[in-house]
N, C-alpha and C. Protein backbone atom coordinates (compact mmCIF):
# COMPACT_ATOMS: atom_id res chain seq x y z
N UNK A 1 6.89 -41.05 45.33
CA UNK A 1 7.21 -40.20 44.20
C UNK A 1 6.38 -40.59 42.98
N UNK A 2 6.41 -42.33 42.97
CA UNK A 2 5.45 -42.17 41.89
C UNK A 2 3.71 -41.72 41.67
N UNK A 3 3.54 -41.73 43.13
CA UNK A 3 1.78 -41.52 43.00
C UNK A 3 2.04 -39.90 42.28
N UNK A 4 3.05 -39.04 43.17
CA UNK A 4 2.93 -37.57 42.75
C UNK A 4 3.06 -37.27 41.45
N UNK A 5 3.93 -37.99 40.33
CA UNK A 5 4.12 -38.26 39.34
C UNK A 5 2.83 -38.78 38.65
N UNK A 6 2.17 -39.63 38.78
CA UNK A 6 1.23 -40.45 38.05
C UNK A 6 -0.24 -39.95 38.30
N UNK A 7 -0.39 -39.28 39.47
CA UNK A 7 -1.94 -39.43 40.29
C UNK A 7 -1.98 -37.58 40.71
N UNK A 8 -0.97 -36.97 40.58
CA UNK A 8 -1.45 -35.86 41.81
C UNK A 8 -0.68 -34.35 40.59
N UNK A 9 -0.65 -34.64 39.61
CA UNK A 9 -0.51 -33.42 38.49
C UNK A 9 -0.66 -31.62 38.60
N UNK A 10 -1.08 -31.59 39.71
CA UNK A 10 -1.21 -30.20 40.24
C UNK A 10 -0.13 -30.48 41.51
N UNK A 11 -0.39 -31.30 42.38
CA UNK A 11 0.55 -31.05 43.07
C UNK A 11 2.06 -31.04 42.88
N UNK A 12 1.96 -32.16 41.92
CA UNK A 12 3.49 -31.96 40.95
C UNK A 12 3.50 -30.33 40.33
N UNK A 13 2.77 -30.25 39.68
CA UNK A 13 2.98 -28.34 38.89
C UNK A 13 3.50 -27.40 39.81
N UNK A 14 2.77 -27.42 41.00
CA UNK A 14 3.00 -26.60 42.13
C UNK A 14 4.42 -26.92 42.91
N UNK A 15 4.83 -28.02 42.81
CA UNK A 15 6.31 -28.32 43.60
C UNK A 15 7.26 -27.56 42.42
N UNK A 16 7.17 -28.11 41.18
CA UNK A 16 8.04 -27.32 40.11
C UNK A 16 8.04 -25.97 39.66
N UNK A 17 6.38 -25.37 40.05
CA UNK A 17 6.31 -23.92 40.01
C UNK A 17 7.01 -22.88 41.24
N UNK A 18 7.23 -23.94 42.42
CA UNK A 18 7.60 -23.00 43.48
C UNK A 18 9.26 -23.30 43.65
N UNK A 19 9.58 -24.31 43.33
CA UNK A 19 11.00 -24.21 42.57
C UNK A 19 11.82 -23.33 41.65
N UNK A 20 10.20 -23.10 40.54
CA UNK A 20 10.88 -22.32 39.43
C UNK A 20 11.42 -21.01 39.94
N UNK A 21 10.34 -20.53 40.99
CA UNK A 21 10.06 -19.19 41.58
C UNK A 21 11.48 -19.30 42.48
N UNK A 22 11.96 -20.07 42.98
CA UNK A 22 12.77 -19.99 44.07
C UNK A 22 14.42 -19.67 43.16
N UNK A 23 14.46 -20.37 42.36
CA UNK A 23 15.64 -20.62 41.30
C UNK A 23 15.67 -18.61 40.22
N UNK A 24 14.49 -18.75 40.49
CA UNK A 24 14.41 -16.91 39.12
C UNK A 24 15.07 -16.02 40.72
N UNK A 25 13.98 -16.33 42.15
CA UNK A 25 14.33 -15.37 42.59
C UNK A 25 16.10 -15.13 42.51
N UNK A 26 16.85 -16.96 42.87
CA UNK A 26 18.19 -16.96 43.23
C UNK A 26 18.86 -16.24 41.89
N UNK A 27 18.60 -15.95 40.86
CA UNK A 27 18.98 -15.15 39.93
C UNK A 27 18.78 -13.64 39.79
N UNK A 28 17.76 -13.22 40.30
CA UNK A 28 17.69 -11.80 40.23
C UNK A 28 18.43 -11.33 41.77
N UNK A 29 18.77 -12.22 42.80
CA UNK A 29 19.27 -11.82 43.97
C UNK A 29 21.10 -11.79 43.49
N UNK A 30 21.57 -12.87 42.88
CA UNK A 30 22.80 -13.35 42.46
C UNK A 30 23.64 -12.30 40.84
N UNK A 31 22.28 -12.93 40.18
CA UNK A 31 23.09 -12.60 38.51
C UNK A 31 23.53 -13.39 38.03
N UNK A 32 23.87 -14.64 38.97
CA UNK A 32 24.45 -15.70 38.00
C UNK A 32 23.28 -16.12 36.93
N UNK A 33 23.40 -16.49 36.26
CA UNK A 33 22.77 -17.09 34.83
C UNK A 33 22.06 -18.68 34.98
N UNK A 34 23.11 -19.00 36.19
CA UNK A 34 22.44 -20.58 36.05
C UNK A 34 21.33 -20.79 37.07
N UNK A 35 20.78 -19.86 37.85
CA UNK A 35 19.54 -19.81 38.34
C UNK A 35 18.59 -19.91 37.61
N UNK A 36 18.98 -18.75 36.24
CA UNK A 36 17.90 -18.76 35.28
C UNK A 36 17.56 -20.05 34.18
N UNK A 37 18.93 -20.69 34.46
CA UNK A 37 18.82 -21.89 33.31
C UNK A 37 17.83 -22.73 34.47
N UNK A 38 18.02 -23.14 35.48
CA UNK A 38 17.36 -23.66 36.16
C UNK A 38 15.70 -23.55 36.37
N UNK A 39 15.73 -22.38 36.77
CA UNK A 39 14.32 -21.94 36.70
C UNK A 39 13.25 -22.13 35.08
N UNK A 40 14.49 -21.90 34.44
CA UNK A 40 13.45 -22.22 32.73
C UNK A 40 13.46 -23.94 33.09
N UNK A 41 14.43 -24.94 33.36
CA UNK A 41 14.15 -26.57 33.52
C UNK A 41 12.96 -26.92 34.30
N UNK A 42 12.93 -26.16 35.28
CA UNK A 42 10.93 -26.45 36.26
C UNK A 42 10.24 -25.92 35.36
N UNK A 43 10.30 -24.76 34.81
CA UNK A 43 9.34 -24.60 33.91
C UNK A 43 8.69 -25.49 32.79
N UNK A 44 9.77 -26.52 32.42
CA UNK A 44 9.77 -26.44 30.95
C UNK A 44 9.41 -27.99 31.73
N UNK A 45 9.35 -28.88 32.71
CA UNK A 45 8.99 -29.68 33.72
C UNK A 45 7.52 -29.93 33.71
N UNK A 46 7.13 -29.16 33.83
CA UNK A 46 5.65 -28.87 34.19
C UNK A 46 4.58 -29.43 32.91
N UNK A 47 4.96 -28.54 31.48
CA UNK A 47 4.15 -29.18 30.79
C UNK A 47 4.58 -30.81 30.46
N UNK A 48 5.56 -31.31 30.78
CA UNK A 48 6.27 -32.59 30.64
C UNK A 48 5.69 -33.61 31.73
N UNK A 49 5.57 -33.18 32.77
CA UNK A 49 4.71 -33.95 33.91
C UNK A 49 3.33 -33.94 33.77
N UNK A 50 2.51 -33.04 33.18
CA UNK A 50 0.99 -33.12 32.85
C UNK A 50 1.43 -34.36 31.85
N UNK A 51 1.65 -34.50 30.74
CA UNK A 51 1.90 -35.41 29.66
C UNK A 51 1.68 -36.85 30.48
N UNK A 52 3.03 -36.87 31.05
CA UNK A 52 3.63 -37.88 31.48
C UNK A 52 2.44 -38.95 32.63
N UNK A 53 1.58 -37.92 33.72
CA UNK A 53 0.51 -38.37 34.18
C UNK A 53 -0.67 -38.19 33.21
N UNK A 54 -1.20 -38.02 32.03
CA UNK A 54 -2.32 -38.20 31.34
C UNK A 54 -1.99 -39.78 30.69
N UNK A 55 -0.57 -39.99 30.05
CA UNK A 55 -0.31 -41.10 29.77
C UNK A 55 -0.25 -42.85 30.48
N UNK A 56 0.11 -42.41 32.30
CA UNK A 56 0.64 -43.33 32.79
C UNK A 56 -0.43 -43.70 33.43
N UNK A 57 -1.32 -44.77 32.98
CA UNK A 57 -2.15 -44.86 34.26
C UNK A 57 -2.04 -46.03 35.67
N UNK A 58 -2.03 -45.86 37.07
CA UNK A 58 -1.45 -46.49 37.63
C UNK A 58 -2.93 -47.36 38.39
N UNK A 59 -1.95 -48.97 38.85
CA UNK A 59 -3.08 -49.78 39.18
C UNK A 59 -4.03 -48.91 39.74
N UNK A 60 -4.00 -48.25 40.70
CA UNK A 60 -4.93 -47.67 41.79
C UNK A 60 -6.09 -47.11 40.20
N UNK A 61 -5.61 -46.16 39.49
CA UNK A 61 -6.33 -45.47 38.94
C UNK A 61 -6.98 -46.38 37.67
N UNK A 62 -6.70 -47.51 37.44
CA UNK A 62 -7.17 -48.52 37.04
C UNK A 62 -8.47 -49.66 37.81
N UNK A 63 -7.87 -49.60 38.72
CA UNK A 63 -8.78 -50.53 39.44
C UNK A 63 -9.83 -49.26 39.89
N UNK A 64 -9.67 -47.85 39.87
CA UNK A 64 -10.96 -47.14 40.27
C UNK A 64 -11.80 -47.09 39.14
N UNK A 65 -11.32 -46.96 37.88
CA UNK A 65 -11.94 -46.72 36.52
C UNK A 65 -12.83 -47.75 36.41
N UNK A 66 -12.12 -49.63 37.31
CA UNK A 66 -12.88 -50.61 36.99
C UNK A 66 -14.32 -50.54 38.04
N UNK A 67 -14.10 -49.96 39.36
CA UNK A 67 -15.37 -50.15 40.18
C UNK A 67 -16.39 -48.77 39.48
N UNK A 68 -16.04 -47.81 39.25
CA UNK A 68 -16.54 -47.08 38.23
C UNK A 68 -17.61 -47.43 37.08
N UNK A 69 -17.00 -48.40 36.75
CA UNK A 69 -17.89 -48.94 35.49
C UNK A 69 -18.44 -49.93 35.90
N UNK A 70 -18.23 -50.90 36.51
CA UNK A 70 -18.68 -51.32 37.42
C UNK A 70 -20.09 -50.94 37.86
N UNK A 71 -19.97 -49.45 38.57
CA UNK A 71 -21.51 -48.70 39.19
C UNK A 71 -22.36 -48.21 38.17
N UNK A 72 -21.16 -47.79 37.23
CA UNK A 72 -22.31 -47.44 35.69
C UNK A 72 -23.22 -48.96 35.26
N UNK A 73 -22.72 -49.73 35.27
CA UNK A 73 -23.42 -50.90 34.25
C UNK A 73 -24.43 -51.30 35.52
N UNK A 74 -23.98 -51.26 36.89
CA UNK A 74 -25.74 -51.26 37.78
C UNK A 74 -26.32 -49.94 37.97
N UNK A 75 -26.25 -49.21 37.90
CA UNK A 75 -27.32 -48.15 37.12
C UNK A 75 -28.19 -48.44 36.07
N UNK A 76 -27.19 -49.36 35.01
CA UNK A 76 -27.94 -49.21 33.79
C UNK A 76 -28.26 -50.40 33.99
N UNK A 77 -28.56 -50.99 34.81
CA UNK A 77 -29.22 -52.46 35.23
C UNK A 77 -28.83 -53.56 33.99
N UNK A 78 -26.97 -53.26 33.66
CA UNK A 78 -26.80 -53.76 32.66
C UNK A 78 -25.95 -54.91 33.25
N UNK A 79 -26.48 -56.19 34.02
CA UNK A 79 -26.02 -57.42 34.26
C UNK A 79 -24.75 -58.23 33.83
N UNK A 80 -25.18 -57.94 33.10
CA UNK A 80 -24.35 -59.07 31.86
C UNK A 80 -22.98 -58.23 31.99
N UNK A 81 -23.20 -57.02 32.01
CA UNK A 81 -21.88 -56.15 32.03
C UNK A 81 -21.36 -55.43 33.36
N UNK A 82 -21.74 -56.04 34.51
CA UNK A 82 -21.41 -56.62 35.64
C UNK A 82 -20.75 -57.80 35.75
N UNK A 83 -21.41 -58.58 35.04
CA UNK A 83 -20.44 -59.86 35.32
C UNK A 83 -19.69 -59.81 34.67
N UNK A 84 -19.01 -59.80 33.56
CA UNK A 84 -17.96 -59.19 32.94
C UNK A 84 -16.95 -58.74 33.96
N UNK A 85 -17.31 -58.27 34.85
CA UNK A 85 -16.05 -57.52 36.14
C UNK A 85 -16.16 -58.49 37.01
N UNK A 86 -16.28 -59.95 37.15
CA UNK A 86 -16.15 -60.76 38.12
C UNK A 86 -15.02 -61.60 37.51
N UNK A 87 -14.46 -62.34 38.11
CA UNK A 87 -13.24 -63.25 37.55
C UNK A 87 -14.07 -64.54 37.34
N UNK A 88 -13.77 -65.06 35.75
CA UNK A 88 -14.32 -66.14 35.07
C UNK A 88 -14.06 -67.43 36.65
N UNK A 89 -13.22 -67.75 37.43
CA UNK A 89 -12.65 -68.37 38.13
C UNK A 89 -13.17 -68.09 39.29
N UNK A 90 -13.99 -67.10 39.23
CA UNK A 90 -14.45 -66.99 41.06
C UNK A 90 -16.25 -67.03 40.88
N UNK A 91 -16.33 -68.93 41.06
CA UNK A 91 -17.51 -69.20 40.57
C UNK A 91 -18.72 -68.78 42.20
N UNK A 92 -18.10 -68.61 43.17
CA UNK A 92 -19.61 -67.88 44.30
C UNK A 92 -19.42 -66.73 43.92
N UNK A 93 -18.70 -65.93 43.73
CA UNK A 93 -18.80 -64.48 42.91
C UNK A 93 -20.00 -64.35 42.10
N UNK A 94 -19.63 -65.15 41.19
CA UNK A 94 -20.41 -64.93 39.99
C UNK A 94 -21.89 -65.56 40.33
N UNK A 95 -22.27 -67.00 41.03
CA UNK A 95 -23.34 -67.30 41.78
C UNK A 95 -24.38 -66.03 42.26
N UNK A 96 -23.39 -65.72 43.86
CA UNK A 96 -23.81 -64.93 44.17
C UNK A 96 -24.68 -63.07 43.53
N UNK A 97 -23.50 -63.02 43.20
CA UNK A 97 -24.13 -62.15 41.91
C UNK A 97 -25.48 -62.21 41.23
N UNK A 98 -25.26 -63.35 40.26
CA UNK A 98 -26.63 -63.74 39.38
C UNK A 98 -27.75 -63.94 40.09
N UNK A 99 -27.82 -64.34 41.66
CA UNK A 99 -28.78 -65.05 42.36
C UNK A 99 -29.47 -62.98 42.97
N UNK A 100 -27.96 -62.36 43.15
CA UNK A 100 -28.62 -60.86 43.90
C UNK A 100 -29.82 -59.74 42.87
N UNK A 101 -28.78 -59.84 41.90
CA UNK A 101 -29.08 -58.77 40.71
C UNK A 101 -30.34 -58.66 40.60
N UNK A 102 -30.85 -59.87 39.92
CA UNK A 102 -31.96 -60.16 39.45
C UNK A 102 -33.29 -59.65 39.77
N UNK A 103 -32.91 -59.98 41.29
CA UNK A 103 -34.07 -59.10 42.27
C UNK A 103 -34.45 -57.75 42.36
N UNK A 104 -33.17 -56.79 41.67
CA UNK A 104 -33.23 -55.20 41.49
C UNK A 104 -32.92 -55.08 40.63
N UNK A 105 -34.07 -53.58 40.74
CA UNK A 105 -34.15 -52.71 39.66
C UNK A 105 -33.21 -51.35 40.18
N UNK A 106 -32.15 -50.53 39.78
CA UNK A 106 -31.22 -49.23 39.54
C UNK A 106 -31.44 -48.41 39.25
N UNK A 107 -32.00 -47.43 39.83
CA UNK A 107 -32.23 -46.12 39.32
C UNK A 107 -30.90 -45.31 39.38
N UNK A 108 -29.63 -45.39 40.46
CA UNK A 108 -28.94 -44.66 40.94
C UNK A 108 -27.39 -45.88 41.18
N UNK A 109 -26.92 -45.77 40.56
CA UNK A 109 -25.79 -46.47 41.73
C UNK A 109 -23.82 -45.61 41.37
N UNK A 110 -24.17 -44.47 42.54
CA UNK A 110 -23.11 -43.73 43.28
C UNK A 110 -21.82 -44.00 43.78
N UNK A 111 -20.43 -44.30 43.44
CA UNK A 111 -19.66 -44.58 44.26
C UNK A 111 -19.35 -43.24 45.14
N UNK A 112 -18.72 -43.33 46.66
CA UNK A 112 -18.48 -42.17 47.31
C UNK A 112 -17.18 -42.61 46.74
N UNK A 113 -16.75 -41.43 46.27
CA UNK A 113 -14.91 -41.61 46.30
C UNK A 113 -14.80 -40.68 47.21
N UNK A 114 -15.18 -39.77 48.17
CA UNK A 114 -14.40 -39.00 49.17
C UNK A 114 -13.69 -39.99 50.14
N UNK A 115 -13.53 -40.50 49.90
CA UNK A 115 -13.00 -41.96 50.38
C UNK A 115 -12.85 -43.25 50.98
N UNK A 116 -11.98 -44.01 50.54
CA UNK A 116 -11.98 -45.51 50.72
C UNK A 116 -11.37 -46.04 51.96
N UNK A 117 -12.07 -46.88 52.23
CA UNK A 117 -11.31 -47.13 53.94
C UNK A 117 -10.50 -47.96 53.72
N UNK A 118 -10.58 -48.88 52.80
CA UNK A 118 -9.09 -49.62 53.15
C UNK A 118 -9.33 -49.69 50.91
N UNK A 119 -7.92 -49.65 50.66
CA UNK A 119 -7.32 -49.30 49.21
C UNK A 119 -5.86 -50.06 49.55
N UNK A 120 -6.20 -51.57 49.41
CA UNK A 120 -4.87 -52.16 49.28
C UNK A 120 -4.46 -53.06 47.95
N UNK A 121 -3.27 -52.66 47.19
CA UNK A 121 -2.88 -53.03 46.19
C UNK A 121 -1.84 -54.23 46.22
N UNK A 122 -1.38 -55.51 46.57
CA UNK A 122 -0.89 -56.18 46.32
C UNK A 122 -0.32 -56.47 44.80
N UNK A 123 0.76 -55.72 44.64
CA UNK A 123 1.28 -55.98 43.35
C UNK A 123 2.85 -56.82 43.88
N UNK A 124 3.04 -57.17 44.41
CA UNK A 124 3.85 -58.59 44.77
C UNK A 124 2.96 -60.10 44.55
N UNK A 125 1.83 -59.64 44.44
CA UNK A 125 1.19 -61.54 43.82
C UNK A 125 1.36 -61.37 42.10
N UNK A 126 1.09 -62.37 41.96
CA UNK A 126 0.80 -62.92 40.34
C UNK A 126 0.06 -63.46 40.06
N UNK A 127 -1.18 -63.32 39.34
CA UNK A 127 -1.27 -61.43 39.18
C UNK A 127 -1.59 -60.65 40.16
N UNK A 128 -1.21 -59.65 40.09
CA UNK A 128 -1.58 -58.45 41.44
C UNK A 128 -3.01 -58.81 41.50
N UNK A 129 -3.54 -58.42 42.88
CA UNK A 129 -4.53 -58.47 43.73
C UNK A 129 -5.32 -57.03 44.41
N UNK A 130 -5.86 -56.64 44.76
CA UNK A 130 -6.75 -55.57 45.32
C UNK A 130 -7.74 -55.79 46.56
N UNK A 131 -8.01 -55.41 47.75
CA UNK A 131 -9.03 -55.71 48.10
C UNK A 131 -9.40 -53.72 48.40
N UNK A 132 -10.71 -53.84 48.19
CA UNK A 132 -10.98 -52.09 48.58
C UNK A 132 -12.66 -52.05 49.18
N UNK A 133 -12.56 -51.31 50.16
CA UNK A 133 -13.13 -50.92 51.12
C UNK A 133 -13.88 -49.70 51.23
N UNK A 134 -15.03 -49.69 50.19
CA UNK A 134 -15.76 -48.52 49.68
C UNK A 134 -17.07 -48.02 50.21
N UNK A 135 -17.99 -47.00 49.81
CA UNK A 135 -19.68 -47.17 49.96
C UNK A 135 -20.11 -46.56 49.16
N UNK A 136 -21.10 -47.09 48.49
CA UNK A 136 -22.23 -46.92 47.00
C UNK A 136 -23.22 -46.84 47.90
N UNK A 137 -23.65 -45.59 47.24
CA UNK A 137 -25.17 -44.72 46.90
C UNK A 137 -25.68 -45.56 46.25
N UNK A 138 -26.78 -46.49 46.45
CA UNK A 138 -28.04 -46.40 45.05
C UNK A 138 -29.65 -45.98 45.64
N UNK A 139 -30.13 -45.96 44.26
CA UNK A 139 -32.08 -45.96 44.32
C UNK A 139 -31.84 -46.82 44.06
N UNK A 140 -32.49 -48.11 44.62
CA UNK A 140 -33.54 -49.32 44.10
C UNK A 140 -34.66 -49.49 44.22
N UNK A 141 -35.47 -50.40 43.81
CA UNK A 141 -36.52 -50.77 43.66
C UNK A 141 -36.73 -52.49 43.64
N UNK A 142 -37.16 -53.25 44.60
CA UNK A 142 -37.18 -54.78 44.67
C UNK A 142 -38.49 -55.02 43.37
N UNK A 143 -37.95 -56.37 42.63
CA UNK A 143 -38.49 -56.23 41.32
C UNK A 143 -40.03 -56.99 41.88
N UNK A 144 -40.00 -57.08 43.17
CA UNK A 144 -41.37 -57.95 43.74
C UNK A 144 -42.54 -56.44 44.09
N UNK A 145 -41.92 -55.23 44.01
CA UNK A 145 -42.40 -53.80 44.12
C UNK A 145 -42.61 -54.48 46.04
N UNK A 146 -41.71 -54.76 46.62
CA UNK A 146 -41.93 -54.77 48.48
C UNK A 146 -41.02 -52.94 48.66
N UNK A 147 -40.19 -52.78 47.95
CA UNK A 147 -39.09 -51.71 48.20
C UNK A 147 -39.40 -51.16 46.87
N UNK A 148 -40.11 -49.46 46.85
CA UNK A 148 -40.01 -48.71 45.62
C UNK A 148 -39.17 -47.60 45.95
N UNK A 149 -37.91 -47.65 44.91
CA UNK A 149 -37.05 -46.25 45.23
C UNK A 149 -36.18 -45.52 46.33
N UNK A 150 -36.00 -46.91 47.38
CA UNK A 150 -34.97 -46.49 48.23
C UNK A 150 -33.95 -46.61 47.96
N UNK A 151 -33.86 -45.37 49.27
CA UNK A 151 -32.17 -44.53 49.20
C UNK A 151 -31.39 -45.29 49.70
N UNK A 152 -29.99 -46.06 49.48
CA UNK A 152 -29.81 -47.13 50.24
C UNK A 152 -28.44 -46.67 50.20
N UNK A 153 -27.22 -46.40 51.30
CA UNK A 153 -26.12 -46.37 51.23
C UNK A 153 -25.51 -47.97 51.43
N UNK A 154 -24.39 -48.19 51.10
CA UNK A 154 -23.82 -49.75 51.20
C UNK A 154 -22.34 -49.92 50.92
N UNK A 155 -21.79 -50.38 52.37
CA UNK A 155 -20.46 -50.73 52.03
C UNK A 155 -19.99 -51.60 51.54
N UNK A 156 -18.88 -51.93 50.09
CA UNK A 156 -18.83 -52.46 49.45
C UNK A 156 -17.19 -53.06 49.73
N UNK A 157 -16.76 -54.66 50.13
CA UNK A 157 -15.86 -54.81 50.59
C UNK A 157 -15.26 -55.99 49.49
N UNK A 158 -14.84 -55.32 48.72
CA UNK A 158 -14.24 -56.24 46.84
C UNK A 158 -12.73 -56.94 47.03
N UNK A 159 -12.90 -57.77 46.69
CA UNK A 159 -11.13 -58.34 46.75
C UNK A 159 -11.72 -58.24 44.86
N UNK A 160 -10.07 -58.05 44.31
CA UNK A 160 -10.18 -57.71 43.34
C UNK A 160 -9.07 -58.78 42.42
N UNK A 161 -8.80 -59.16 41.23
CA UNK A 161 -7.43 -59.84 41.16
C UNK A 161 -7.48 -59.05 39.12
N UNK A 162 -6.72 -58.29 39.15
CA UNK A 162 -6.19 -57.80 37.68
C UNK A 162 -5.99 -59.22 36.84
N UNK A 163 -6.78 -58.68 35.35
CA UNK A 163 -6.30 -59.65 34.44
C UNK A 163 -5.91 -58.60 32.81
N UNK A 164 -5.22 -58.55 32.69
CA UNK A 164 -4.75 -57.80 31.58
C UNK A 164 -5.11 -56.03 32.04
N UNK A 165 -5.55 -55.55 31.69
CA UNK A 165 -5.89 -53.73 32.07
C UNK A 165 -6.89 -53.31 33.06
N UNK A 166 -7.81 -55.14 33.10
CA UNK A 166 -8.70 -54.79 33.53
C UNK A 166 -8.80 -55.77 35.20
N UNK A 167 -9.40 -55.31 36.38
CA UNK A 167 -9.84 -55.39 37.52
C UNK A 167 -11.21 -56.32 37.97
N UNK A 168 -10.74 -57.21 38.24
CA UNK A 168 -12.16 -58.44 37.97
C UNK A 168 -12.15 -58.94 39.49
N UNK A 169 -13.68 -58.84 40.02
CA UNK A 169 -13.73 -59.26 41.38
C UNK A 169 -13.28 -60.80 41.46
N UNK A 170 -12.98 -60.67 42.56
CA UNK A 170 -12.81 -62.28 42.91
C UNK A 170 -14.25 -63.03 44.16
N UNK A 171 -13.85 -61.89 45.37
CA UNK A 171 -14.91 -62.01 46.71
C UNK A 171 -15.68 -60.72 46.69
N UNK A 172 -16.52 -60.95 47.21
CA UNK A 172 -17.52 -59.44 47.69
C UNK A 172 -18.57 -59.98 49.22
N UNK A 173 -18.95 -58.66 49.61
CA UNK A 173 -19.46 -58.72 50.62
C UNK A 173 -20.32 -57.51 50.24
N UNK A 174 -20.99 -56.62 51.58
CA UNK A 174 -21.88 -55.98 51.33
C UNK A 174 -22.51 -55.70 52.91
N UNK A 175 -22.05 -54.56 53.35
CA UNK A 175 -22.89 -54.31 54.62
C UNK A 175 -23.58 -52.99 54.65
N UNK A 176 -24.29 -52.82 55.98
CA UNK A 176 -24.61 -51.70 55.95
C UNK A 176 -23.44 -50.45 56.51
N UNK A 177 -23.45 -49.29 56.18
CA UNK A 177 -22.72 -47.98 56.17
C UNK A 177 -21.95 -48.40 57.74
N UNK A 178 -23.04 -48.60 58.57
CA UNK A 178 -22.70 -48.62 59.99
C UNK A 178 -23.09 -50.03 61.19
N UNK A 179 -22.32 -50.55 61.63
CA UNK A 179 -22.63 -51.56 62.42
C UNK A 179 -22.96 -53.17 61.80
N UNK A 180 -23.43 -53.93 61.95
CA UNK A 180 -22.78 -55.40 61.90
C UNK A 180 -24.03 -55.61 60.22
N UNK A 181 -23.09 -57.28 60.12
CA UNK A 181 -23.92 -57.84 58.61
C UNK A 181 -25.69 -57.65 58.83
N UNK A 182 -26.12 -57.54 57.79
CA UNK A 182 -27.50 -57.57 58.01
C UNK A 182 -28.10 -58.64 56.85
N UNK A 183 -29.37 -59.21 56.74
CA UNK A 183 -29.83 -60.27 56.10
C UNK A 183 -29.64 -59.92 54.69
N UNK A 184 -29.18 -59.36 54.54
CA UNK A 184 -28.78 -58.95 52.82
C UNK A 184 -27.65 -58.91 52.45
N UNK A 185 -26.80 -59.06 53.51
CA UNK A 185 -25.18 -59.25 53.12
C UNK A 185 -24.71 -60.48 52.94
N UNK A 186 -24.56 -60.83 51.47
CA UNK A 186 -23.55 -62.23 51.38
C UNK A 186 -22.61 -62.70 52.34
N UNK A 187 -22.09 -63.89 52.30
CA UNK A 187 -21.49 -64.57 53.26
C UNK A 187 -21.75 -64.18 54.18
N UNK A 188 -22.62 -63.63 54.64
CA UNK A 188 -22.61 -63.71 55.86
C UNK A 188 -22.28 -62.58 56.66
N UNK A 189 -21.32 -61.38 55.45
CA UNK A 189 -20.82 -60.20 55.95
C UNK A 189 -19.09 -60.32 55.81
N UNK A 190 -18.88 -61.49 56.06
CA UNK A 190 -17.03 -61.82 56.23
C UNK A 190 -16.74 -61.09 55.15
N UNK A 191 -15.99 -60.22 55.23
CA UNK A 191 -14.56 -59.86 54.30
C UNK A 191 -13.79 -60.35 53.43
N UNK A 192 -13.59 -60.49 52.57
CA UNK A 192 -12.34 -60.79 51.92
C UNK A 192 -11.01 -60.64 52.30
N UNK A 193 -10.33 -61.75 52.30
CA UNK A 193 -8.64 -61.71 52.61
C UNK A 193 -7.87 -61.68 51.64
N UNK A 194 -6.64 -62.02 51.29
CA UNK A 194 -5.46 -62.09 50.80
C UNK A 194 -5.31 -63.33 51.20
């Protein structure tokens, strides 16, 4: 109930619009009056639930806003504001990272949101946790010019751990779209756990 509430604002409109419709018809079939009081409460529902989801934003839609910006700041081959989204505390994170970056140049970097293969939210730890199971589009360019301007799809496998609003990696990995680690995938390819 709460994603429909928080995340899905049309589909909420549409449950309360076909309510409303169901409650007017039970009034013009009946006459009683309190169909119609009813049917005006979904109505009057609707602009109250747009509100209510523009206001509430939930981890999921938090932690997407964070890999989001995230892909903006490697686009804009803006480093520094990459690491910023790593957890001060997850020092091969941040290693790893500084040691990858460096080497590329961003023309492009795409998240697919048509969707995530694995989107798990651990909000029973302290602090809640994330690991998500994505693939980014980019153009790169290796800053040695060996690779100019490839199209590179890449699955992106983030354990994540929330610190105040914001979504800060902890682990990462990095494979290709399809089939096993390849010489460019950290650790080795392993996953992140819980």
């Amino acid at each position: 109930m709460v994603d429909l509430i928080a995340e899905r604002p049309f589909m909420l409109t549409f449950i309360l619009l076909a309510f409303a419709v169901a409650s007017a018809y039970g009034w013009m079939q009946t006459g009683k009056r309190a169909g119609l009081i009813i049917a005006g409460v979904f109505l009057l529902l609707i602009p109250i639930g747009i509100y209510v989801e523009k206001i509430w934003v939930t981890d999921r839609e938090s932690l997407v806003d964070s890999i989001l910006q995230i892909a903006d700041a490697l686009q804009a081959n803006d480093h520094e504001r990459v690491f910023q989204f790593i957890d001060p505390d997850a020092e091969p994170a941040i290693q790893s990272a500084k040691t990858e970056l460096p080497r590329f140049h961003f023309d492009r970097a795409q998240v697919n949101m048509g969707g995530f293969r694995k989107f798990e939210i651990r909000s029973d730890l302290q602090p809640p946790e994330a690991i998500v199971d994505f693939t980014i589009n980019v153009t790169v360019s290796m800053k040695d010019k060996s690779h100019t301007n490839a199209q590179v799809p890449r699955r992106l496998i983030v354990k994540f751990r929330k610190s105040g609003d914001i979504w800060r990696a902890l682990e990462y990995t990095h494979l290709p779209v399809i089939g096993d680690p390849d010489g460019m995938s950290p650790n080795g390819g392993r996953p992140p756990t819980f």
